[in-house]
N, C-alpha and C. Protein backbone atom coordinates (compact mmCIF):
# COMPACT_ATOMS: atom_id res chain seq x y z
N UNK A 1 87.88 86.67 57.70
CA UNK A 1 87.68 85.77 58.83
C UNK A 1 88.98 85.07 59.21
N UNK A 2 89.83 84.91 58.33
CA UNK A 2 90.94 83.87 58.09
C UNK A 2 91.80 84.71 59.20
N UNK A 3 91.82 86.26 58.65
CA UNK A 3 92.97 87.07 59.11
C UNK A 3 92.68 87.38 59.85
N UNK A 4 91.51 87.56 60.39
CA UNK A 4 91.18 87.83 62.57
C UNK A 4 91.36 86.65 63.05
N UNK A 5 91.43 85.63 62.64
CA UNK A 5 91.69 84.10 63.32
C UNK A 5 93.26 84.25 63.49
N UNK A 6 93.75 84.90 62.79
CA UNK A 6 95.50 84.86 62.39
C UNK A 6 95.90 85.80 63.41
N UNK A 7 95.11 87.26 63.52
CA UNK A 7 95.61 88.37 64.82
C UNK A 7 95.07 88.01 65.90
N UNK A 8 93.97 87.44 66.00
CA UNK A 8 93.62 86.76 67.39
C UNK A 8 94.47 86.03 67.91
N UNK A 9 94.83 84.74 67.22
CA UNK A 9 96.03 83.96 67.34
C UNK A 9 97.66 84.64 68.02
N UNK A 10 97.58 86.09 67.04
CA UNK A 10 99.28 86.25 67.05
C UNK A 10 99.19 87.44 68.25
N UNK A 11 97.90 88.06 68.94
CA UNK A 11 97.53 88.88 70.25
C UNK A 11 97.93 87.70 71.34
N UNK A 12 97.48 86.35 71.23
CA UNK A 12 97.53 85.31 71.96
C UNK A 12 98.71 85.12 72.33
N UNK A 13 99.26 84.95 71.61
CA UNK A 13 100.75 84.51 71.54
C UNK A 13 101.97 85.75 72.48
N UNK A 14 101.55 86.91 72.11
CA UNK A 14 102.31 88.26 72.31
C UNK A 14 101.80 88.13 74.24
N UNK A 15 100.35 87.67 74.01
CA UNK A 15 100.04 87.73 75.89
C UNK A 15 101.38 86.75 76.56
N UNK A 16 101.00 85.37 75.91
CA UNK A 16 101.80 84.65 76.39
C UNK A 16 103.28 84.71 76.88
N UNK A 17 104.20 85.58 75.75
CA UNK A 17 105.30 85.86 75.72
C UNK A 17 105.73 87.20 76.78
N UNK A 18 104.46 87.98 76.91
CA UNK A 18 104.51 89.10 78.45
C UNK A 18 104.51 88.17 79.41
N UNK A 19 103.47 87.63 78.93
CA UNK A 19 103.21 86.80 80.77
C UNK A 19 104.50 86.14 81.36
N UNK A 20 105.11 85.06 79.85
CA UNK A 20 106.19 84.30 81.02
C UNK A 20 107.10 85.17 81.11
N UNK A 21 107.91 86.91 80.35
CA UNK A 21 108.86 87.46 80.86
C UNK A 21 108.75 88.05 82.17
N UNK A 22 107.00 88.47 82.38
CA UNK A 22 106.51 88.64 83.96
C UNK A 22 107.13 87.89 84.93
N UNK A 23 107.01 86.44 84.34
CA UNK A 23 106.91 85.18 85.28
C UNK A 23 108.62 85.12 85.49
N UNK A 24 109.18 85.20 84.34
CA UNK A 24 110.72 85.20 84.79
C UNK A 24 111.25 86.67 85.70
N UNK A 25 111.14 87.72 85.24
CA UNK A 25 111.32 88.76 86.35
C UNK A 25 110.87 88.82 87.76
N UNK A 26 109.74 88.03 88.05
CA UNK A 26 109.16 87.62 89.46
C UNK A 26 109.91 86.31 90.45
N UNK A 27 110.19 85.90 89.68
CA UNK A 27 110.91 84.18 90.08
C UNK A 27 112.21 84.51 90.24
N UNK A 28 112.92 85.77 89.30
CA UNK A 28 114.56 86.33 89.91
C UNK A 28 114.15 87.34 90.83
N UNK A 29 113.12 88.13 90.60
CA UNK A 29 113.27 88.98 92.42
C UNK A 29 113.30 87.57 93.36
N UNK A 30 112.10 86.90 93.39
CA UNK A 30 111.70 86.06 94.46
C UNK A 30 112.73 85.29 94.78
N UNK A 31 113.71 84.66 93.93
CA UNK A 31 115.26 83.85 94.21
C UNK A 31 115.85 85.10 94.89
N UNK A 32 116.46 86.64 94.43
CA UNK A 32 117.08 87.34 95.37
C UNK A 32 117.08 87.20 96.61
N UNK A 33 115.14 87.33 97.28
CA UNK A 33 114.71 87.61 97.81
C UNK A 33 114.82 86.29 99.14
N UNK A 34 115.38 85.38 98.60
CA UNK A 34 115.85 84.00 99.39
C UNK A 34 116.76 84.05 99.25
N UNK A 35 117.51 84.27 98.60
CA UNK A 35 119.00 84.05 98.80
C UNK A 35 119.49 85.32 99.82
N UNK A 36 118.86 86.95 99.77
CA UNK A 36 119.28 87.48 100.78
C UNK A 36 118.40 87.15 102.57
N UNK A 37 117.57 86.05 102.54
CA UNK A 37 116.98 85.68 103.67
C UNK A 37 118.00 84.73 104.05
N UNK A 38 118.50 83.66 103.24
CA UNK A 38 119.13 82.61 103.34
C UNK A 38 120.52 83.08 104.49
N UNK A 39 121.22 83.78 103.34
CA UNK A 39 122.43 85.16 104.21
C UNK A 39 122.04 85.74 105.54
N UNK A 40 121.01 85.95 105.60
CA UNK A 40 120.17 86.72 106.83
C UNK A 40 120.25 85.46 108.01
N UNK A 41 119.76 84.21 107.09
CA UNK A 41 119.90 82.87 108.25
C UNK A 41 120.86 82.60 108.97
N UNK A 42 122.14 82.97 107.98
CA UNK A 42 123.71 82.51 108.18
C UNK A 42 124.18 83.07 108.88
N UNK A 43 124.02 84.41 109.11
CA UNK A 43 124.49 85.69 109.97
C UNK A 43 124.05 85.53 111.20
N UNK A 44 122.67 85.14 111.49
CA UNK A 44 122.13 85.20 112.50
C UNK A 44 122.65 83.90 113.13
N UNK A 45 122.53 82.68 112.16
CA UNK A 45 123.43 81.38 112.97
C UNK A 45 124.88 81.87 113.74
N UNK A 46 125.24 82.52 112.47
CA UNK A 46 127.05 82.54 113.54
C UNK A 46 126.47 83.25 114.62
N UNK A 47 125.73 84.39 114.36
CA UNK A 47 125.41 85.26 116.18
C UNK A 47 125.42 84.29 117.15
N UNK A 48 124.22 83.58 116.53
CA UNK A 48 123.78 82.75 118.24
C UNK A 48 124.86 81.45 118.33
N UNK A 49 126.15 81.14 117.31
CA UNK A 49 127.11 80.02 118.12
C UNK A 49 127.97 80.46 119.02
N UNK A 50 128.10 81.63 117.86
CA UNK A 50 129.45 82.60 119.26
C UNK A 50 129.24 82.99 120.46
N UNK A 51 127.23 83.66 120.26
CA UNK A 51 127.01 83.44 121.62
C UNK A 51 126.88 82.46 122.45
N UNK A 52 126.26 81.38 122.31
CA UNK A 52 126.45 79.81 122.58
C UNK A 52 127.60 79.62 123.23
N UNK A 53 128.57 80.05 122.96
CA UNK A 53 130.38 79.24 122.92
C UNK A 53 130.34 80.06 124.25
N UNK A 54 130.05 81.49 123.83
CA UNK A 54 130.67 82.03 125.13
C UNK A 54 129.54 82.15 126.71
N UNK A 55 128.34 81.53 126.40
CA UNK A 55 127.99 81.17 127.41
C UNK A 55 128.70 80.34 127.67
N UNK A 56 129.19 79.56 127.56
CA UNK A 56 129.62 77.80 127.85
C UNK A 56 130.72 78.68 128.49
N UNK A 57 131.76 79.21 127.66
CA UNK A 57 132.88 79.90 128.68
C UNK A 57 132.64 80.73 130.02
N UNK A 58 131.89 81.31 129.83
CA UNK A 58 131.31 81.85 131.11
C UNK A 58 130.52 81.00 132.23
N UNK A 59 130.23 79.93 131.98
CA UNK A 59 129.17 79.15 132.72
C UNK A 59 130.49 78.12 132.95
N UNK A 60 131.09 77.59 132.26
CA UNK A 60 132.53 76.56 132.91
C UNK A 60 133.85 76.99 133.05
N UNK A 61 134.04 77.92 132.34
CA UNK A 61 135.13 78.89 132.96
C UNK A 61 136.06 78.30 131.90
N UNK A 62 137.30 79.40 131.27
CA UNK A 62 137.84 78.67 129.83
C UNK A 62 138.20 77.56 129.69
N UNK A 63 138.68 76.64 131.01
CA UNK A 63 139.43 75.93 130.80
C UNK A 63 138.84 74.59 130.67
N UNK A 64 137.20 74.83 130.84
CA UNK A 64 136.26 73.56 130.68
C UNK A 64 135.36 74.04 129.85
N UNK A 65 135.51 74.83 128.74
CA UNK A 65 134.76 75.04 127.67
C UNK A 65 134.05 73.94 126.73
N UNK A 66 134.73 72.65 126.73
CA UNK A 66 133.81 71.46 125.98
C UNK A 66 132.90 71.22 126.71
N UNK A 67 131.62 70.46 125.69
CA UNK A 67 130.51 69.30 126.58
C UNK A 67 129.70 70.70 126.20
N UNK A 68 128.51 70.49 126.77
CA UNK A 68 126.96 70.85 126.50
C UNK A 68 126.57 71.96 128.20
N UNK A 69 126.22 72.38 127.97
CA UNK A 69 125.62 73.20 129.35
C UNK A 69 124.59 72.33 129.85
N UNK A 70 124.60 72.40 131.56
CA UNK A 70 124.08 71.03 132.37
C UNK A 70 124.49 69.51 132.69
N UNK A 71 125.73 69.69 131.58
CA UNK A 71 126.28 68.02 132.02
C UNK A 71 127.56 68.45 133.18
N UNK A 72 127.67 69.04 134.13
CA UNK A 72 129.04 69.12 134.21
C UNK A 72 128.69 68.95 136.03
């Protein structure tokens, strides 16, 4: 009785120790998996400033490139 209380116990334990290496292999995809979205954010920000900038150049012409589009 003693010693199925003891392998019950040490099956318990062996789940536990799958589960959280599960839990750590899931939590480093899932960090990849933001950090290459994050990159994805960054890339896409510079797209739309440069495009931004060069509306403004095109809409005030280079030599009035400061200020906001509509104040001018």
């Amino acid at each position: 009785m003693h010693h199925d209380l003891m392998q019950s116990a040490q099956e318990g334990q062996e789940k536990i120790e799958r589960a959280k290496a599960r839990l750590a292999r899931y939590m480093e995809e899932k960090d990849d998996e933001i950090l290459q979205q994050n990159n994805e954010l960054a890339r896409l920000q510079m797209r739309f400033d440069h495009a931004r900038s060069n509306v403004i150049i095109w809409v005030r012409g280079p030599g009035q490139a400061r200020g906001c589009l509509g104040t001018g």
